[in-house]
C-alpha atoms as a PDB file:
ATOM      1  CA  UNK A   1       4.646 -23.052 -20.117  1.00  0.00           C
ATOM      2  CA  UNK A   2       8.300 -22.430 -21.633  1.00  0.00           C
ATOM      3  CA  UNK A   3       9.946 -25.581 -22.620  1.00  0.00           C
ATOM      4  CA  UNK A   4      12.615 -26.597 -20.432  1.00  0.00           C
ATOM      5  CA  UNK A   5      16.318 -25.870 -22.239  1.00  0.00           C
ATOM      6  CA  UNK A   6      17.972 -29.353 -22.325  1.00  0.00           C
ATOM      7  CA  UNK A   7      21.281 -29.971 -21.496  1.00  0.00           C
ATOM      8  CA  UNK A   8      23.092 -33.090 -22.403  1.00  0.00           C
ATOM      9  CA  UNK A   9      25.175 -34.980 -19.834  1.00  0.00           C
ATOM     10  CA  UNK A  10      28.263 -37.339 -20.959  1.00  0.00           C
ATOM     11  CA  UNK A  11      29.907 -39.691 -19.256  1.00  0.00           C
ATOM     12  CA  UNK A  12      32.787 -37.712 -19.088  1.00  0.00           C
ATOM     13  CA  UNK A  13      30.614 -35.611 -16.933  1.00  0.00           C
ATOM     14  CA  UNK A  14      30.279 -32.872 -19.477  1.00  0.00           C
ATOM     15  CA  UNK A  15      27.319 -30.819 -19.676  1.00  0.00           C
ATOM     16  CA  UNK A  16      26.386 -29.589 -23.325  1.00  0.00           C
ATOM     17  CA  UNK A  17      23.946 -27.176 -23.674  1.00  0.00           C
ATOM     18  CA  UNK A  18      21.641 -28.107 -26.787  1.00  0.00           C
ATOM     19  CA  UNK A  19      20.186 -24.279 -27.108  1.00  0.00           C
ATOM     20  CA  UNK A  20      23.628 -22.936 -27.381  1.00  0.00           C
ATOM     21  CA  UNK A  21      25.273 -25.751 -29.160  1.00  0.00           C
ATOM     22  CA  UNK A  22      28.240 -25.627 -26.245  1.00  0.00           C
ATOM     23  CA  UNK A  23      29.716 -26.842 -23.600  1.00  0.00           C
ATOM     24  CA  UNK A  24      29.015 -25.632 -20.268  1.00  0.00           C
ATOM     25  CA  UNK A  25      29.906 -25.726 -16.689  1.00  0.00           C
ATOM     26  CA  UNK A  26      27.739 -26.764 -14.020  1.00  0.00           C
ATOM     27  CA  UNK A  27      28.027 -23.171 -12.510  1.00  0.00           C
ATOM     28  CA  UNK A  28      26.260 -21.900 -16.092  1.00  0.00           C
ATOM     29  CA  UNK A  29      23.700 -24.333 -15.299  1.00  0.00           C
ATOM     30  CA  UNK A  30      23.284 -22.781 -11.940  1.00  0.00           C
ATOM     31  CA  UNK A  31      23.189 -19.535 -13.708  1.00  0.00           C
ATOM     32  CA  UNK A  32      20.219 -20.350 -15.794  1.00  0.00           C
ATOM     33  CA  UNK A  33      18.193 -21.428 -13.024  1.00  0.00           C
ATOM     34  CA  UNK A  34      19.603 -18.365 -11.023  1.00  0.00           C
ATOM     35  CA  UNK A  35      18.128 -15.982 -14.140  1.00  0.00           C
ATOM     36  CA  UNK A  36      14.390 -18.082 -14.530  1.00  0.00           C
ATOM     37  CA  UNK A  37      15.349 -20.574 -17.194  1.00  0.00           C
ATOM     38  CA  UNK A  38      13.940 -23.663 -16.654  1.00  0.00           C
ATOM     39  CA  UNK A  39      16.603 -26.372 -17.228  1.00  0.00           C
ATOM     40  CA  UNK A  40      15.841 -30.305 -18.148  1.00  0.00           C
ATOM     41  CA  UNK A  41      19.240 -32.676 -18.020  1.00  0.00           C
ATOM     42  CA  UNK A  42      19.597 -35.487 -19.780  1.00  0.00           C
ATOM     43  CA  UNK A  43      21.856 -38.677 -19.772  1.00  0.00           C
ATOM     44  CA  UNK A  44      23.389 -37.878 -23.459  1.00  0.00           C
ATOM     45  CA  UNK A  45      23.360 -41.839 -24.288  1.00  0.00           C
ATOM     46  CA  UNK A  46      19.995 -42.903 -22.426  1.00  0.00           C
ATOM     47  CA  UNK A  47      17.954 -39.606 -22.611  1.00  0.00           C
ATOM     48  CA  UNK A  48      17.070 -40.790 -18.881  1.00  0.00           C
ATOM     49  CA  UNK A  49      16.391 -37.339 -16.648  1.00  0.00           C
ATOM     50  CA  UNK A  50      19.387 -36.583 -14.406  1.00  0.00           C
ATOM     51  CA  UNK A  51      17.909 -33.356 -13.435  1.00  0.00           C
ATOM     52  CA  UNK A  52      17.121 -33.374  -9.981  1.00  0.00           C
ATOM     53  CA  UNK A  53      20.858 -35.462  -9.712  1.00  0.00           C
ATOM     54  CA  UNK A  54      22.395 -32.433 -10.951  1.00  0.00           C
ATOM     55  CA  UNK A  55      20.339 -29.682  -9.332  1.00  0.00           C
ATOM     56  CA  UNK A  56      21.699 -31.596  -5.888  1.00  0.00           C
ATOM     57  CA  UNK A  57      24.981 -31.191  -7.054  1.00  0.00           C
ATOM     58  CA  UNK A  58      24.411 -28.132  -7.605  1.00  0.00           C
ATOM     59  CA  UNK A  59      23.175 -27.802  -4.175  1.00  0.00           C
ATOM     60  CA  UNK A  60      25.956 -29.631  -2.035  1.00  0.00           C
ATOM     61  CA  UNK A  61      28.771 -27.643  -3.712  1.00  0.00           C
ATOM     62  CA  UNK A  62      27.229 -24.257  -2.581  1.00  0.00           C
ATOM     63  CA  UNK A  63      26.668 -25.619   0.701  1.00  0.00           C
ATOM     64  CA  UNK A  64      30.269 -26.630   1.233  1.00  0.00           C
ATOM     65  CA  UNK A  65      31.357 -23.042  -0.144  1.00  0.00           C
ATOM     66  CA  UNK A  66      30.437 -19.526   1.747  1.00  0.00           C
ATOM     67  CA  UNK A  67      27.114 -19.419   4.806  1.00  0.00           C
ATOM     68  CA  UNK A  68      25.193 -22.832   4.314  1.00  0.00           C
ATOM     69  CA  UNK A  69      21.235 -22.559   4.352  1.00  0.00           C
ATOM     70  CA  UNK A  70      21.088 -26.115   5.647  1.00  0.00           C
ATOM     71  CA  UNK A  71      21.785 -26.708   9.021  1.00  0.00           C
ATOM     72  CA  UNK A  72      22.638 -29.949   9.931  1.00  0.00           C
ATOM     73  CA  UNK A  73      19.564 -30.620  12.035  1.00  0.00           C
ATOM     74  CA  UNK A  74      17.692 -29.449   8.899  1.00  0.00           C
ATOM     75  CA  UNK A  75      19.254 -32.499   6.759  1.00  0.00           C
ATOM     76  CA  UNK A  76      19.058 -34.820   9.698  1.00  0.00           C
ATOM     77  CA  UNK A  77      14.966 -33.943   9.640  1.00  0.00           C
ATOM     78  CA  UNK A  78      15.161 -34.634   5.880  1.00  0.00           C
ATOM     79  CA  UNK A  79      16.721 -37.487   5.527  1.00  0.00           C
ATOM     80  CA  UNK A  80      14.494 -39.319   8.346  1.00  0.00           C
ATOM     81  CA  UNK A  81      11.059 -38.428   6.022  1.00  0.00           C
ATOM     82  CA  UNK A  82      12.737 -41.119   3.283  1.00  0.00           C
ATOM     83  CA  UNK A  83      11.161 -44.253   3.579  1.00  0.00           C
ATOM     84  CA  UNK A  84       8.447 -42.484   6.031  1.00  0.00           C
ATOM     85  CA  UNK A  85       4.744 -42.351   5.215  1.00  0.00           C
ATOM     86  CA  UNK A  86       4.949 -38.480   5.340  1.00  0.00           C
ATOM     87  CA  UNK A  87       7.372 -38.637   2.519  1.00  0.00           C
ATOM     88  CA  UNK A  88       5.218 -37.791  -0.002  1.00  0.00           C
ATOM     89  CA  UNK A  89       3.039 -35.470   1.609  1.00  0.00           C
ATOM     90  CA  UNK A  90       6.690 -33.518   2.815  1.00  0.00           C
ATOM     91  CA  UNK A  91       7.912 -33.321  -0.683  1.00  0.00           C
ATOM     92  CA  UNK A  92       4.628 -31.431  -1.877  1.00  0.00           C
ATOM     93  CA  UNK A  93       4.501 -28.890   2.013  1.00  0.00           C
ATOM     94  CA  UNK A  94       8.068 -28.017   1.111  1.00  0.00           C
ATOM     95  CA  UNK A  95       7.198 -26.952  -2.339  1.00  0.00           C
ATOM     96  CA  UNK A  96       3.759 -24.964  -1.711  1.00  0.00           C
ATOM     97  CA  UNK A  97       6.069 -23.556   1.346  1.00  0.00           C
ATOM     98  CA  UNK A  98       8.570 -22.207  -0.513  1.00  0.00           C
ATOM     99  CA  UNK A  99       6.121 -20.966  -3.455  1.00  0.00           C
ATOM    100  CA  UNK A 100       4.153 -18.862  -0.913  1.00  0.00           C
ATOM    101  CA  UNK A 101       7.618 -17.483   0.327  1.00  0.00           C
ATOM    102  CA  UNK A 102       8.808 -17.113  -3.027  1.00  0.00           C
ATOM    103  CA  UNK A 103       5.309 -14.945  -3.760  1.00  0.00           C
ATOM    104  CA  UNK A 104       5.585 -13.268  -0.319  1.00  0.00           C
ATOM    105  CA  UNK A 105       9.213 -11.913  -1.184  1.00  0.00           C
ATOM    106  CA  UNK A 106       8.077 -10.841  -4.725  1.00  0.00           C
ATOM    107  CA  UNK A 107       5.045  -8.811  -3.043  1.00  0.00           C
ATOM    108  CA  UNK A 108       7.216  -7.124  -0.358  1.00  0.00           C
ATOM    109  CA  UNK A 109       9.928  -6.335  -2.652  1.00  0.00           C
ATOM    110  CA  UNK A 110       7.114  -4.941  -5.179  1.00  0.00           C
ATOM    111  CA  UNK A 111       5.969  -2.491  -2.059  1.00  0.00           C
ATOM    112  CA  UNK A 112       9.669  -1.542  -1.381  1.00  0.00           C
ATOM    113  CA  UNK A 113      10.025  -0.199  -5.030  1.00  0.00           C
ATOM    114  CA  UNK A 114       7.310   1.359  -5.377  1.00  0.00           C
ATOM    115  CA  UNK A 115       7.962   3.128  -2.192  1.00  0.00           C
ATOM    116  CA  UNK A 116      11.627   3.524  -3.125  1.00  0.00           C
ATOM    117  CA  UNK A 117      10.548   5.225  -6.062  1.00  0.00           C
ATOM    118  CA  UNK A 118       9.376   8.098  -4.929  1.00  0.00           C
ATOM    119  CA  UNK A 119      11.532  11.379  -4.191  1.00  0.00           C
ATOM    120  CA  UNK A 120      10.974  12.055  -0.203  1.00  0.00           C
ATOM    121  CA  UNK A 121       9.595  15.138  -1.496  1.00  0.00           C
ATOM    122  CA  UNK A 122       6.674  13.280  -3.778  1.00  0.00           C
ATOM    123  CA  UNK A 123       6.073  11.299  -0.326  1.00  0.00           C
ATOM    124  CA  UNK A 124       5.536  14.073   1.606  1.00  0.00           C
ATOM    125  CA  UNK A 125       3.003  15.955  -0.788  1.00  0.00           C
ATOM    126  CA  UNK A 126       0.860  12.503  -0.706  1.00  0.00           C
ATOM    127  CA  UNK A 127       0.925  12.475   3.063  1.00  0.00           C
ATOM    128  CA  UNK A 128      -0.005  16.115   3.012  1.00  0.00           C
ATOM    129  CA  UNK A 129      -2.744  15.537   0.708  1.00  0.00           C
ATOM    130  CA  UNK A 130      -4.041  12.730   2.075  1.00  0.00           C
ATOM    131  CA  UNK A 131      -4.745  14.572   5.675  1.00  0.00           C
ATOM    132  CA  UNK A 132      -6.197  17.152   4.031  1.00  0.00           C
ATOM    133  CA  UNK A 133      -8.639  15.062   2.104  1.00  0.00           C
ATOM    134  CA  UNK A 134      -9.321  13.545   5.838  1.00  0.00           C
ATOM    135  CA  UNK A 135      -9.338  16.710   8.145  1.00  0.00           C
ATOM    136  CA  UNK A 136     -11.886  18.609   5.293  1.00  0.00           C
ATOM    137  CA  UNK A 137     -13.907  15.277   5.439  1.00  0.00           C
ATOM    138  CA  UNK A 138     -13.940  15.614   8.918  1.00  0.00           C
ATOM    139  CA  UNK A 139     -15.032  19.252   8.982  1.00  0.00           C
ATOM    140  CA  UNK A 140     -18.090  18.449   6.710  1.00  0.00           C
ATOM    141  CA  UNK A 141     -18.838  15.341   8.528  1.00  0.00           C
ATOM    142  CA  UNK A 142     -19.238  18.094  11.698  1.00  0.00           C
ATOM    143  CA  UNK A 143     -21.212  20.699   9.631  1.00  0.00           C
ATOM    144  CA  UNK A 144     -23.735  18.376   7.845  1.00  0.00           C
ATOM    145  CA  UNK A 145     -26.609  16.928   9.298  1.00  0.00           C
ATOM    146  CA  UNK A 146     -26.566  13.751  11.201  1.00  0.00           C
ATOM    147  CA  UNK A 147     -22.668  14.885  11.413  1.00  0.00           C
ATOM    148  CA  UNK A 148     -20.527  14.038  14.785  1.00  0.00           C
ATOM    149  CA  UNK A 149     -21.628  14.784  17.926  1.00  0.00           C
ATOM    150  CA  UNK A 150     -25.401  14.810  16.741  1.00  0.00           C
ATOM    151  CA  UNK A 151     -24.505  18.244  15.598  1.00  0.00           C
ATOM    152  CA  UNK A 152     -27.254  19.542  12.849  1.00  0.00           C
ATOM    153  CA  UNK A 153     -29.458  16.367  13.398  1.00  0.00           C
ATOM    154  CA  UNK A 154     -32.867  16.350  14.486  1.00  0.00           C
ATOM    155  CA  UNK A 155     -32.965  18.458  17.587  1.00  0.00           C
ATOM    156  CA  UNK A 156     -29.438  19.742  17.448  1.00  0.00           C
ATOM    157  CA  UNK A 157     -27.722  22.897  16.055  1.00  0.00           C
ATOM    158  CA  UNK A 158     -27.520  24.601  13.035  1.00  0.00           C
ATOM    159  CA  UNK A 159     -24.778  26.279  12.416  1.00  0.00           C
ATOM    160  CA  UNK A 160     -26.409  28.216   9.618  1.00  0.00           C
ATOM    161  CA  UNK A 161     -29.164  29.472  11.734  1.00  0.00           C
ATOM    162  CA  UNK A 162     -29.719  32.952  12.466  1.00  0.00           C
ATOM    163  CA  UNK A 163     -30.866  33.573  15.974  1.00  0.00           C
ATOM    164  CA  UNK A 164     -34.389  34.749  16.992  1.00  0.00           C
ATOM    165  CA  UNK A 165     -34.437  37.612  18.544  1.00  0.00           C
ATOM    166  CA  UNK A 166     -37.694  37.920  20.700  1.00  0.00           C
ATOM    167  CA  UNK A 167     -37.594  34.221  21.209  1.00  0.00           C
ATOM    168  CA  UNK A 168     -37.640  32.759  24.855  1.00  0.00           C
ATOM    169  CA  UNK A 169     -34.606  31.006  26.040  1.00  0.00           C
ATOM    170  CA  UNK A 170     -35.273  27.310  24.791  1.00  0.00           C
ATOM    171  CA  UNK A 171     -35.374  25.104  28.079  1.00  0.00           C
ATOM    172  CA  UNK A 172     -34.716  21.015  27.960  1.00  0.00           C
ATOM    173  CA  UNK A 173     -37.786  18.903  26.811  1.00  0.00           C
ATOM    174  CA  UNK A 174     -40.038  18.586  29.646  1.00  0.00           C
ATOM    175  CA  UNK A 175     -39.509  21.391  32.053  1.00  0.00           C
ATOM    176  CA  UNK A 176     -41.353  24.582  32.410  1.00  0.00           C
ATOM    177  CA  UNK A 177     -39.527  28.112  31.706  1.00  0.00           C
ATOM    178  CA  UNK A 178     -37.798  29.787  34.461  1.00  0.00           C
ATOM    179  CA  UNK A 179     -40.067  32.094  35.704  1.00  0.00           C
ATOM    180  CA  UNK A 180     -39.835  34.218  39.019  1.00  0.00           C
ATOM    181  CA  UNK A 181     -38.824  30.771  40.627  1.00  0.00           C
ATOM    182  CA  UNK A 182     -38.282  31.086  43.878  1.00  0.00           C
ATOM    183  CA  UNK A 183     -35.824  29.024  46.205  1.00  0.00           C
END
């Protein structure tokens, strides 16, 4: 795993990014995150982790600015797991949750390129291939024996047979020939 970039925190409330050797905002530190870098704050005098102080920060200013994705009722149910049994077990459901949305959203964007990708005309010249591939594999699966219908299987037709010519008319298994039958 990638070390975490560390970012000092004064108590001016300056953030100073060690990688970079500057100062930074915390809207660059949102940025980093925002681009994959993982980020590790630190109290510049105690070295204690302020991280997770910061990434809540983060947090509350962009839900005061713009279209929340908090409701209210969504804090409310929150806040009321602190101190509650479930807290634990809530902290780790909310992070596998979001990881399998997180990997669902990477897959369907994946299929969206890749389909995106292709002229309409490429598209088209798949699609076309791919029936034929299935209407001649249905056409053989017809012709050869055993095929559909019990056509060419043991007691069926032929379609490569020749007919004989001085041969009776074949009756059903079990029945005499129609001869001079009277009603």
């Amino acid at each position: 795993m990638p070390k975490p970039r560390v970012i000092k925190k004064y108590p001016n409330r300056r953030l100073y990014d060690t990688e970079i050797s500057s100062y930074i905002t915390l809207e660059d530190v949102r940025q980093l995150i925002v681009d994959g870098e993982e980020v590790e704050v630190r109290d510049a005098k105690t070295g204690d982790d302020l991280s997770r102080s910061v990434l809540l920060q983060i947090i509350s200013e962009h839900e005061e600015k713009g279209n929340p994705m908090f409701s209210t009722q969504l804090l409310s149910q929150v806040i009321r797991f602190y101190g509650d049994s479930l807290q634990g077990f809530m902290g780790s459901y909310l992070e596998r949750s979001m990881q399998l949305f997180l990997d669902q959203q990477h897959q369907f964007r994946s299929q969206l390129n890749n389909l995106l990708g292709k002229t309409p005309w490429s598209m088209l010249n798949q699609l076309t291939e791919r029936n034929l591939d299935m209407w001649k594999n249905f056409q053989e699966g017809i012709i050869k024996p055993g095929g559909l219908g019990g056509l060419g299987g043991p007691g069926g037709i032929d379609p490569t047979a020749k007919p004989k010519p001085d041969a009776p008319a074949e009756t059903p298994a079990g029945t005499p020939p129609n001869r001079n039958r009277t009603r």
